[in-house]
Protein backbone atom coordinates (compact mmCIF):
# COMPACT_ATOMS: atom_id res chain seq x y z
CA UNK A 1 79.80 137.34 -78.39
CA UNK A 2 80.77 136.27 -74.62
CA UNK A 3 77.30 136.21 -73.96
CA UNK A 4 76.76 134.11 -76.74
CA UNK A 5 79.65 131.78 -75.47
CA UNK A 6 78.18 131.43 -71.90
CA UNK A 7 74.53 130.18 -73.20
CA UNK A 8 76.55 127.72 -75.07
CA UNK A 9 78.20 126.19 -72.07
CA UNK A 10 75.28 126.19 -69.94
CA UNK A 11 73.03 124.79 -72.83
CA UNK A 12 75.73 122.08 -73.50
CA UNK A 13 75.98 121.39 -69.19
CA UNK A 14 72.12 120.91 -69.10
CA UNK A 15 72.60 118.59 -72.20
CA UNK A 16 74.77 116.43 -70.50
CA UNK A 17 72.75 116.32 -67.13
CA UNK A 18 70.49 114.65 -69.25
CA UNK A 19 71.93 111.48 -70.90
CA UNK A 20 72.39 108.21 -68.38
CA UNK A 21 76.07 107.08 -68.18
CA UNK A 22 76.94 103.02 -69.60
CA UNK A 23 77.66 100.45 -67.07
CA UNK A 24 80.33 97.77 -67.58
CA UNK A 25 79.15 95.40 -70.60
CA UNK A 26 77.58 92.14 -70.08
CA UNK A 27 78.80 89.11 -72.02
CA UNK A 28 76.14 87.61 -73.94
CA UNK A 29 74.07 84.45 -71.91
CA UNK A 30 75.13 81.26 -73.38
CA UNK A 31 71.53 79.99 -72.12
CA UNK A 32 73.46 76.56 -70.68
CA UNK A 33 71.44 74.37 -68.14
CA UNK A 34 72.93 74.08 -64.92
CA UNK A 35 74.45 70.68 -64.36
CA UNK A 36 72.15 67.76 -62.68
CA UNK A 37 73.44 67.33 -59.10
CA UNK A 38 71.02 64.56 -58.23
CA UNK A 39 71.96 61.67 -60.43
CA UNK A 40 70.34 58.55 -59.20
CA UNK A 41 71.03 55.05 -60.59
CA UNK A 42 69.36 51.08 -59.08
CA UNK A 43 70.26 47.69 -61.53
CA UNK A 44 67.23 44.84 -61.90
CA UNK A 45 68.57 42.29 -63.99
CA UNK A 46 70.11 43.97 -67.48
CA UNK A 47 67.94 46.81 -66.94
CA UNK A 48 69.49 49.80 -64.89
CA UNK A 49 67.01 52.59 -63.85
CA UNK A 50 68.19 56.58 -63.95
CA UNK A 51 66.31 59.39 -62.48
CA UNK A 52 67.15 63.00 -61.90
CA UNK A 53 65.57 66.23 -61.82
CA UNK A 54 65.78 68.52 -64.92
CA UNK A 55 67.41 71.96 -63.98
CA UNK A 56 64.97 74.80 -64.24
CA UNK A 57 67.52 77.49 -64.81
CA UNK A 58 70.43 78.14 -66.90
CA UNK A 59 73.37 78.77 -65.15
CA UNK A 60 73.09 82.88 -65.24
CA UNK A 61 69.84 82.05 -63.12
CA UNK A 62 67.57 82.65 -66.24
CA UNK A 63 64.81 80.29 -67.04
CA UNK A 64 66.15 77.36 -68.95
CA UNK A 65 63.09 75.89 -70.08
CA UNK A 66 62.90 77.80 -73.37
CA UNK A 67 67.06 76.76 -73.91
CA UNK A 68 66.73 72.77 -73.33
CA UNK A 69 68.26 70.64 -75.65
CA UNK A 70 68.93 66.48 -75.13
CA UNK A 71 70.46 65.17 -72.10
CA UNK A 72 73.22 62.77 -72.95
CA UNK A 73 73.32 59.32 -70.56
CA UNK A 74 76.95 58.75 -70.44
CA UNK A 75 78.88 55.38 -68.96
CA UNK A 76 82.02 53.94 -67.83
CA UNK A 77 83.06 50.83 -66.67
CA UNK A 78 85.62 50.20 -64.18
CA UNK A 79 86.97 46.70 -62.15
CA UNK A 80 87.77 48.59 -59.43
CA UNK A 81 86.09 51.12 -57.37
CA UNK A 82 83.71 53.73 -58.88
CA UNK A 83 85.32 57.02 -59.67
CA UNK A 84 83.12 59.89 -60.38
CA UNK A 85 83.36 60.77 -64.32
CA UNK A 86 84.88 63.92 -65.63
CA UNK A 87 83.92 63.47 -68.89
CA UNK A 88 81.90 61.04 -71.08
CA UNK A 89 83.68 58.25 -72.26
CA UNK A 90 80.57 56.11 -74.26
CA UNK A 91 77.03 57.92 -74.87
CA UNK A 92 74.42 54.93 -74.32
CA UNK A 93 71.31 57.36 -74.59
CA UNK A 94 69.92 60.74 -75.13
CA UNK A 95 67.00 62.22 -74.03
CA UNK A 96 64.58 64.98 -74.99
CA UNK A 97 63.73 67.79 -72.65
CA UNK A 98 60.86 67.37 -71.08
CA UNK A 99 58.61 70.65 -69.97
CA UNK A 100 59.47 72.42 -66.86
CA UNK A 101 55.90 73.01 -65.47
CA UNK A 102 55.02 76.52 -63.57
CA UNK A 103 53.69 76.65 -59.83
CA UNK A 104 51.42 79.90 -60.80
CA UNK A 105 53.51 82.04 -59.05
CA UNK A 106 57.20 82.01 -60.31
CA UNK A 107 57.68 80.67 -63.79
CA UNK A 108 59.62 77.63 -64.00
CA UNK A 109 60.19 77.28 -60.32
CA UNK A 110 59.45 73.59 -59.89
CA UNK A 111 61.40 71.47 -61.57
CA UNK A 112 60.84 67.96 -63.53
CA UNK A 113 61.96 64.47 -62.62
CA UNK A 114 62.99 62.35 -65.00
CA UNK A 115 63.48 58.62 -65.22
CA UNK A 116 65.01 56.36 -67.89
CA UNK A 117 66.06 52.66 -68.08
CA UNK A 118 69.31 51.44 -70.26
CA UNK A 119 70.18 48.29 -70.70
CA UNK A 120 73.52 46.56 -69.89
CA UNK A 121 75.62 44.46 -72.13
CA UNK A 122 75.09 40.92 -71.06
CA UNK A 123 78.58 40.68 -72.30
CA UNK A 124 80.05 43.05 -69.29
CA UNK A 125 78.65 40.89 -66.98
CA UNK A 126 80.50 38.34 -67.97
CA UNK A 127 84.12 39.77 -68.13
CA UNK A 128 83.48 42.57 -65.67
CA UNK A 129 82.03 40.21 -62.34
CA UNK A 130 83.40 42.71 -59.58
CA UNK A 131 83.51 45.58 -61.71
CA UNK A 132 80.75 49.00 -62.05
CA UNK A 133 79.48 50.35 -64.63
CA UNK A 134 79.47 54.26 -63.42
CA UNK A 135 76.75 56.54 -64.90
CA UNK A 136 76.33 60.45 -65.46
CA UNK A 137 74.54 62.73 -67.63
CA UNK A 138 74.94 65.75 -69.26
CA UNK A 139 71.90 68.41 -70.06
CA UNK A 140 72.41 70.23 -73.16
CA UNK A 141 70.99 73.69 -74.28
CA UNK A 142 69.16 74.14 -78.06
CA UNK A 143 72.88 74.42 -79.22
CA UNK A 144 74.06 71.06 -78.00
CA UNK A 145 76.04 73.02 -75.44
CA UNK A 146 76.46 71.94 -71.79
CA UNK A 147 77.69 73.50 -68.51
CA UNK A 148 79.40 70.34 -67.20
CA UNK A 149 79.01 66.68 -66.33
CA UNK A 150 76.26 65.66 -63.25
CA UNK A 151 77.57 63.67 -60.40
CA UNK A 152 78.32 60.34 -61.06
CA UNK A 153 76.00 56.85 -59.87
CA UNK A 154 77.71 53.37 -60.09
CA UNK A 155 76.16 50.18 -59.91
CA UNK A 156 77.93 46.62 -59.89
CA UNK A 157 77.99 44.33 -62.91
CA UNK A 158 77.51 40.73 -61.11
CA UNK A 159 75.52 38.40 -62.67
CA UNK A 160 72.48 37.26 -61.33
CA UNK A 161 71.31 33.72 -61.41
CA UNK A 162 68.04 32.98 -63.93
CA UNK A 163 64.45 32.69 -62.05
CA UNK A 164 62.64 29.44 -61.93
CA UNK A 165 59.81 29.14 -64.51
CA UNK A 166 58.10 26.22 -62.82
CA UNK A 167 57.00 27.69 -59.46
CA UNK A 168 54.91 25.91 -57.15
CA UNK A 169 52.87 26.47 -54.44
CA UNK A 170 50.63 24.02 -52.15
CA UNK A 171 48.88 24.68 -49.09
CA UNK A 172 49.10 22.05 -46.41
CA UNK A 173 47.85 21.95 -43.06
CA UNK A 174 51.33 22.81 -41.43
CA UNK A 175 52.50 25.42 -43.99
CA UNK A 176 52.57 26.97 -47.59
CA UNK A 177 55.16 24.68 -49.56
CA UNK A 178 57.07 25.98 -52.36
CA UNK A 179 59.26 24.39 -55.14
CA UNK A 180 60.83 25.37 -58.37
CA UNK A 181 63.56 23.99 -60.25
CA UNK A 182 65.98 26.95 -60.97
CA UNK A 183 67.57 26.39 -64.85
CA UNK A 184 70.91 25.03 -65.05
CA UNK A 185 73.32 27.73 -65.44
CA UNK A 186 77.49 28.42 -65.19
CA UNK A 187 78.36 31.24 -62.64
CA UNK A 188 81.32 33.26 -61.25
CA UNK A 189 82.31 33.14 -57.49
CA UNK A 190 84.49 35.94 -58.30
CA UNK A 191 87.09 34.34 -56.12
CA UNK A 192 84.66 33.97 -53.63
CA UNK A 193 83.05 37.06 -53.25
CA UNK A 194 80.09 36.52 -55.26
CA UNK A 195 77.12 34.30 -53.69
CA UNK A 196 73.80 33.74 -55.37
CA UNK A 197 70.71 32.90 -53.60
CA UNK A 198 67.53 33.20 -53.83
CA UNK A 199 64.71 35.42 -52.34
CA UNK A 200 61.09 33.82 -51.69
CA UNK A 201 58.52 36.75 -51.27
CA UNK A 202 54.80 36.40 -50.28
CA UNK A 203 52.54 39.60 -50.79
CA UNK A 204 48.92 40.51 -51.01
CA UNK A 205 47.25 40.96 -54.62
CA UNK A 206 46.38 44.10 -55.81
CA UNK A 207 42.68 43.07 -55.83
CA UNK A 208 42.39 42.39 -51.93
CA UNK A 209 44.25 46.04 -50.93
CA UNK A 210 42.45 48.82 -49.56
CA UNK A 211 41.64 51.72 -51.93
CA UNK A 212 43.90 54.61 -50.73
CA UNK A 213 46.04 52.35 -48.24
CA UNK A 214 49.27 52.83 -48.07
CA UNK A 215 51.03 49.93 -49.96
CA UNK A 216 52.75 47.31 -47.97
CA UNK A 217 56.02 45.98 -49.16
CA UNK A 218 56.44 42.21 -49.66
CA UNK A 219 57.57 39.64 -46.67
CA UNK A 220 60.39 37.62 -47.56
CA UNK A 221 59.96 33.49 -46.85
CA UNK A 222 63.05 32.76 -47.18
CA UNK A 223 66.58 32.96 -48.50
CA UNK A 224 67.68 29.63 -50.43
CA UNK A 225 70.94 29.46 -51.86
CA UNK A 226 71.17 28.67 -55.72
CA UNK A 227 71.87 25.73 -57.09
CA UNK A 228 69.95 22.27 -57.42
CA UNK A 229 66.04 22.02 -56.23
CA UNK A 230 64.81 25.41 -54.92
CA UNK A 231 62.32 24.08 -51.36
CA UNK A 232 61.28 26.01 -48.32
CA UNK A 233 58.13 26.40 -46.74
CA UNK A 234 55.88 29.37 -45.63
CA UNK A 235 54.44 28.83 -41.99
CA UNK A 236 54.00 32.53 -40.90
CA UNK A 237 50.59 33.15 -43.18
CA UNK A 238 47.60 33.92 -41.90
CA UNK A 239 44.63 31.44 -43.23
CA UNK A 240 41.41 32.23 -45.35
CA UNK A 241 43.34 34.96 -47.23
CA UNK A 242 45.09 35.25 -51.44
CA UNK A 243 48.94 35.16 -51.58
CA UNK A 244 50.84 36.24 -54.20
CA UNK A 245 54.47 34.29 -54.09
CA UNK A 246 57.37 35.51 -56.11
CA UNK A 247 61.14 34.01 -56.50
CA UNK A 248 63.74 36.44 -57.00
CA UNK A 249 67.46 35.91 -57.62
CA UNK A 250 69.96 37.87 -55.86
CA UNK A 251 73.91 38.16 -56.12
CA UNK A 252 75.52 39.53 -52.78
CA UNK A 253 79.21 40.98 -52.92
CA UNK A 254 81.27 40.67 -50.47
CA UNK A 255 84.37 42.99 -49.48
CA UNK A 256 86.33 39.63 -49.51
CA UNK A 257 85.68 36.36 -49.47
CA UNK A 258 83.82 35.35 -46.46
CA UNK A 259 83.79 39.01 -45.80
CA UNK A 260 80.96 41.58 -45.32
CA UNK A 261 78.81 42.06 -47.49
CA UNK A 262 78.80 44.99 -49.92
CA UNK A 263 75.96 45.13 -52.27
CA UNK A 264 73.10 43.20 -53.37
CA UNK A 265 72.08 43.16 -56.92
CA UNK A 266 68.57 41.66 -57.55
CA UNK A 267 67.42 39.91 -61.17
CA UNK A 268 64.63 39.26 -62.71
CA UNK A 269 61.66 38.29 -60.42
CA UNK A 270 59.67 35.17 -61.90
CA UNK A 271 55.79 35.62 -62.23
CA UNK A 272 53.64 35.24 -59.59
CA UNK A 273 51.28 32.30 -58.08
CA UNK A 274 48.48 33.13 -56.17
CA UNK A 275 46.86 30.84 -53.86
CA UNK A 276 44.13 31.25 -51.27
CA UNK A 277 45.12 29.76 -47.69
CA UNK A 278 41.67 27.98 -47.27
CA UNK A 279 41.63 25.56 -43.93
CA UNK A 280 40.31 22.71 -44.97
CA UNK A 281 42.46 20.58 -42.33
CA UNK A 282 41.00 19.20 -39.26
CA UNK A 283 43.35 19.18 -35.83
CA UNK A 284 44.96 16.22 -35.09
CA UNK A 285 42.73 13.41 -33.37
CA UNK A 286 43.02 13.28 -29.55
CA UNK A 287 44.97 10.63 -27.93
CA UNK A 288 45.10 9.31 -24.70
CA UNK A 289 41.37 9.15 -23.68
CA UNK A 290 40.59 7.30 -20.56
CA UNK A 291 37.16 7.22 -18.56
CA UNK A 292 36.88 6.51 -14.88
CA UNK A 293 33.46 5.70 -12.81
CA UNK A 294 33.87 7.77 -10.09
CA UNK A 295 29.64 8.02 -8.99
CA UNK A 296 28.32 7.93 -5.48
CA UNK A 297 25.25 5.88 -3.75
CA UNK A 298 23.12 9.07 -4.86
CA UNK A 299 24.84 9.90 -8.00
CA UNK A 300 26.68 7.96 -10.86
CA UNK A 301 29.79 9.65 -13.11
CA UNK A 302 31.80 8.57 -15.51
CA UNK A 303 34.67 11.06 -15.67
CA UNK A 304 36.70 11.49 -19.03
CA UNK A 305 40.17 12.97 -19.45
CA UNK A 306 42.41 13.03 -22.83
CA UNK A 307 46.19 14.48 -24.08
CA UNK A 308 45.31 18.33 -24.98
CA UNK A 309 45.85 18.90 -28.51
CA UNK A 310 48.86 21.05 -29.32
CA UNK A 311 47.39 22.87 -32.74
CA UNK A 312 47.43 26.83 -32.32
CA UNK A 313 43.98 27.47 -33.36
CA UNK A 314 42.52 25.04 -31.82
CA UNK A 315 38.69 26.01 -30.54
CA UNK A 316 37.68 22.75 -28.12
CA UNK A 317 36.55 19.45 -28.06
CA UNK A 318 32.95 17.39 -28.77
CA UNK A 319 32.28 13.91 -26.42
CA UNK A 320 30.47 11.74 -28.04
CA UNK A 321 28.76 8.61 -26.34
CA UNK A 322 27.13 5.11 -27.76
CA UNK A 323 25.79 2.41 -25.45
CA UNK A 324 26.36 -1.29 -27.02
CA UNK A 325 24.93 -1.82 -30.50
CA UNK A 326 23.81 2.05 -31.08
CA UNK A 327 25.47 4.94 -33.15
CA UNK A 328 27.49 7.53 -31.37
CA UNK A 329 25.91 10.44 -30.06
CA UNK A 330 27.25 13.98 -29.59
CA UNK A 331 26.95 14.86 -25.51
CA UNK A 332 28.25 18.27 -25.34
CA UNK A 333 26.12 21.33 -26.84
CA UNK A 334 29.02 23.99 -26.60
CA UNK A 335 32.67 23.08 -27.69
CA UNK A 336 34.32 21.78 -24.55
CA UNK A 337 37.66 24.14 -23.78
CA UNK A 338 39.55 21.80 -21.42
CA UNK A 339 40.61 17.69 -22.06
CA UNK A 340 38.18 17.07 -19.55
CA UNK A 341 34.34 15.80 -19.16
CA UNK A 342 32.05 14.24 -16.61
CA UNK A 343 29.16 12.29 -18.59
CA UNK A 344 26.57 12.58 -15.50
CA UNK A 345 23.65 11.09 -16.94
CA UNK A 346 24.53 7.41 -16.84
CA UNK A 347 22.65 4.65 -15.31
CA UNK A 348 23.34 2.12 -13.20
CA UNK A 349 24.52 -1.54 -14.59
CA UNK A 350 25.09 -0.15 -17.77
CA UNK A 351 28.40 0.28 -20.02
CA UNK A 352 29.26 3.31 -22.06
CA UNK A 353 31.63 3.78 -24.96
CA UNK A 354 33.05 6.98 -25.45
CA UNK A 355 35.21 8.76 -28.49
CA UNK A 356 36.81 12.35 -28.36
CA UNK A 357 37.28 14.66 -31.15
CA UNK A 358 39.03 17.66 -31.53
CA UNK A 359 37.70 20.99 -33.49
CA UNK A 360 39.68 24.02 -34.95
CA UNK A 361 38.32 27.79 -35.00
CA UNK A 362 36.80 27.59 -38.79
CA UNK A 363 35.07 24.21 -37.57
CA UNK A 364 37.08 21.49 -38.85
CA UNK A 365 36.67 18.62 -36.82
CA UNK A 366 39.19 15.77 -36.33
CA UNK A 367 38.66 12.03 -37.16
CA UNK A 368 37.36 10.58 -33.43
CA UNK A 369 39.95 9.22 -30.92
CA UNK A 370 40.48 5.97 -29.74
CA UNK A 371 37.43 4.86 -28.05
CA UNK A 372 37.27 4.09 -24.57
CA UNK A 373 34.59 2.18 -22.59
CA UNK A 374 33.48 2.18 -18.85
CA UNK A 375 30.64 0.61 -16.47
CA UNK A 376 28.79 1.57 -14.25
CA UNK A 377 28.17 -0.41 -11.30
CA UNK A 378 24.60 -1.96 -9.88
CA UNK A 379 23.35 -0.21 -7.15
């Protein structure tokens, strides 16, 4: 029977060498996206734009693209400074998951951005001039669950003067003029930190960019302040190339009044006019021609000088000639750089009549100067 007794104990040892002990147990996962950390927010008008990348894991590091549920947009408004939310006082959208996409190599690594537009309450606008309106969101699992509030993007609620409807644009030979007539409208100064102006922008069409080029942002004109007829013109173009001009309206805050400015909060730009900057203007007729016989017993001049011409693309000059009772006749074959000319083949006892005029580099030519007359003497 001790025999029996010892097998038992060794049988029941070897038993026991065999199971594997418990560890500690693990709570179940509540599959809960981990919070957006990225929370991005810009204002056009009464639209305000959101973007922000979806989480790819839950927040026990587990994929979360099987566990997403709608990601609440909350908002807050506030007339002082933005404070980061804590919760989410007024829902103003909710969005569906969208689907985490896989790099190949670790599921769910990359992770999705995601962009929405809300629009604001004209009505906040109004009583809330200086004030934010203060955005978060929340992602939710399948559950409606979350792990917690994102980080918080303000923008400001000033209003922003209406665009002009009745743009125009005319190309004259000393600039690109533009005028609109902005619609009457009632605005706060916000005791005087709120100015509205607005923002002339000239940029190339779509149709005259380079395939693959990198896009070029717009040049601004000019900054007009709002209120009455909106005027400026455009003289840094370049000619023989399409325009596209665009008037946008722009509130600027300041930190008081006459202060530093804080923020900038653009509205809605009005359509675009296109023109093409075609030269069709000649340069400005010369002035100030005067010819001089200054010949010799064995040769005869008549030398001509003129006021240079002041125009920036300017290419040269023609000299043209008539005798009495004859048509004018062009004397130079090549465009003549300088204000200056000696007509060499002139005869003796006879007067000349002579005209300048003045030529740009895509060949406009000016009206002809004054003309001038001079003799030369019998030999």
């Amino acid at each position: 029977m001790k025999s029996l007794a010892i097998c038992f104990v060794l049988a029941t040892g070897v038993l026991l060498a065999g199971c594997g002990s418990e560890g500690a147990p693990q709570p179940p996962s509540l599959d809960l996206p981990q919070p957006v950390q990225d929370l991005r927010a810009s204002r056009k008008g009464e639209k305000v734009t959101l973007d922000w990348t979806q989480p790819s894991q839950t927040t026990d590091r587990q994929s979360a693209e099987q566990h997403l549920g709608a990601t609440v947009v909350c908002q807050a408004v506030s007339d002082s400074s933005p404070q980061p939310l804590s919760s989410c006082p007024q829902e103003v959208d909710r969005v569906p998951p969208t689907r985490i996409p896989s790099n190949g190599k670790q599921p769910n690594a990359a992770s999705t951005p995601v962009e929405v537009s809300v629009n604001l309450d004209s009505g906040l606008l109004k009583t809330h001039p200086l004030g934010f309106a203060e955005y978060a969101v929340m992602v939710n699992n399948r559950s409606g669950r979350s792990a917690g509030i994102s980080n918080s993007a303000p923008v400001p609620l000033a209003p922003t003067p209406s665009a002009p409807a009745d743009m125009k644009v005319e190309v004259r030979s000393d600039g690109v003029y533009i005028s609109a007539t902005p619609p009457a409208q009632e605005l706060p100064d916000g005791g005087g930190r709120l100015q509205f102006f607005y923002r002339i922008d000239r940029d190339t069409p779509a149709s005259d960019q380079k395939p693959g080029a990198p896009t070029t942002p717009p040049t601004k004109v000019a900054e007009v302040p709002a209120g009455g007829q909106l005027q400026t013109v455009d003289r840094g173009f370049e000619w023989e190339k399409n325009y596209v001009y665009r008037v946008t309206p722009v509130t600027r805050i300041l930190a008081a009044p006459g202060g530093a400015p804080l923020a900038e909060v653009e509205g809605e730009t009005s359509p675009g006019v296109q023109i093409l900057t075609h030269d069709i203007f000649p340069p400005a007729p010369p002035v100030g021609l005067q010819a001089v016989y200054s010949g010799n017993p064995q040769q005869n001049f008549i030398d001509l000088t003129w006021a240079p011409n002041t125009e920036g693309d300017l290419a040269g000059y023609n000299v043209y000639r008539r005798e009495e009772g004859h048509q004018f006749t062009r004397l130079n074959s090549d465009l003549v750089k300088t204000p200056v000319f000696r007509d060499s083949d002139v005869a003796a006892g006879k007067q000349y009549f002579y005209a300048i005029t003045a030529v740009d580099v895509r060949a406009n030519e000016s009206s002809k100067s004054e003309e001038t007359h001079e003799s030369v003497p019998q030999q």
